[in-house]
Protein backbone atom coordinates (compact mmCIF):
# COMPACT_ATOMS: atom_id res chain seq x y z
CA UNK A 1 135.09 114.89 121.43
CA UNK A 2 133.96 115.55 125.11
CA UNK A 3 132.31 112.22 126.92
CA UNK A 4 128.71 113.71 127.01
CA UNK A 5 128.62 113.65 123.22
CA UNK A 6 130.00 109.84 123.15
CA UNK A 7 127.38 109.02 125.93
CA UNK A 8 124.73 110.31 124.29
CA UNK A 9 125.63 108.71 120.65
CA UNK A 10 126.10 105.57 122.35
CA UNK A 11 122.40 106.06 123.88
CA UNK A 12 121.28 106.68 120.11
CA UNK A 13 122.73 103.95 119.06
CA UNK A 14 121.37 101.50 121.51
CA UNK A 15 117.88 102.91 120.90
CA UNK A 16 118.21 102.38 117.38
CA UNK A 17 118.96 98.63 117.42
CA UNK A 18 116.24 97.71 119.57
CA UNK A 19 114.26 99.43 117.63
CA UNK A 20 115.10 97.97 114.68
CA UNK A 21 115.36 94.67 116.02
CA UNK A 22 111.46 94.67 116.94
CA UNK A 23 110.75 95.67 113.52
CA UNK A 24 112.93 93.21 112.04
CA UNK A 25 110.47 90.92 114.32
CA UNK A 26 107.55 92.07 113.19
CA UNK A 27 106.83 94.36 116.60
CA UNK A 28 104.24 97.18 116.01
CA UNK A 29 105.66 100.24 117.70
CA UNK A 30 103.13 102.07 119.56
CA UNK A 31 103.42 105.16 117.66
CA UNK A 32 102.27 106.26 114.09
CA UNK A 33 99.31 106.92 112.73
CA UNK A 34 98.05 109.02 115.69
CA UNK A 35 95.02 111.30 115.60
CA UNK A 36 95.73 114.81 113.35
CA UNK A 37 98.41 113.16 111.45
CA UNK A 38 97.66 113.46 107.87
CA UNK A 39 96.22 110.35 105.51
CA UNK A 40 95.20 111.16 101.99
CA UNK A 41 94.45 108.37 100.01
CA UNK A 42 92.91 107.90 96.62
CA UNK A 43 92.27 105.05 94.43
CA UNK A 44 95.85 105.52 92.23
CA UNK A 45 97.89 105.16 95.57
CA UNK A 46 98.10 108.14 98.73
CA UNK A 47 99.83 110.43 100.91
CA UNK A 48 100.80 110.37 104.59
CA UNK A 49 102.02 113.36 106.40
CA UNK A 50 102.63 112.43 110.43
CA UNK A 51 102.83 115.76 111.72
CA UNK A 52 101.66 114.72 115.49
CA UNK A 53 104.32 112.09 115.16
CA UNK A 54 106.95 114.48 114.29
CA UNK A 55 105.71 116.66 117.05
CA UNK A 56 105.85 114.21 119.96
CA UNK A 57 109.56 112.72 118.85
CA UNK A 58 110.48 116.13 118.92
CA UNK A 59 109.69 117.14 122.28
CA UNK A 60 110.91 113.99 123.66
CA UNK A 61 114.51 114.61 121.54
CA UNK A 62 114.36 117.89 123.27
CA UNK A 63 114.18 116.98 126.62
CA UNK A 64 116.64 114.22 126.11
CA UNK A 65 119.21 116.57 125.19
CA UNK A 66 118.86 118.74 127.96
CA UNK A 67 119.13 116.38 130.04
CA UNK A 68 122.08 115.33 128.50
CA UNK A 69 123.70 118.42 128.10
CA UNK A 70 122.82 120.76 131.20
CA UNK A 71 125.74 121.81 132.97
């Protein structure tokens, strides 16, 4: 395993426990329900679809990568 994969799983992982640990607090993280994600609801329960969401983690993944892995 070469050392930019371990530094960048250890950057995952630290991520990942702060961010659980302010939902396990009861912290509101400042993303979800953005504008053009999808709600559907109805009156025997609904459906939520956050495509923007998606979107924007994705782009930031991507750039974190490349940083990350350009040579």
């Amino acid at each position: 395993m070469s050392p930019e994969l371990g530094r960048i799983l250890l950057v995952i992982g630290i991520v990942l426990v702060v961010v659980g640990g302010l939902a396990a607090l009861g912290v509101r993280l400042p993303f979800g329900r953005l504008p053009g994600d999808i709600a559907i609801e109805g009156e025997r329960g609904g459906f939520y679809f956050p495509i923007v969401t998606m979107i924007i983690v994705s782009v930031v993944l991507t750039v974190l990568v490349n940083l990350f892995f350009r040579r």
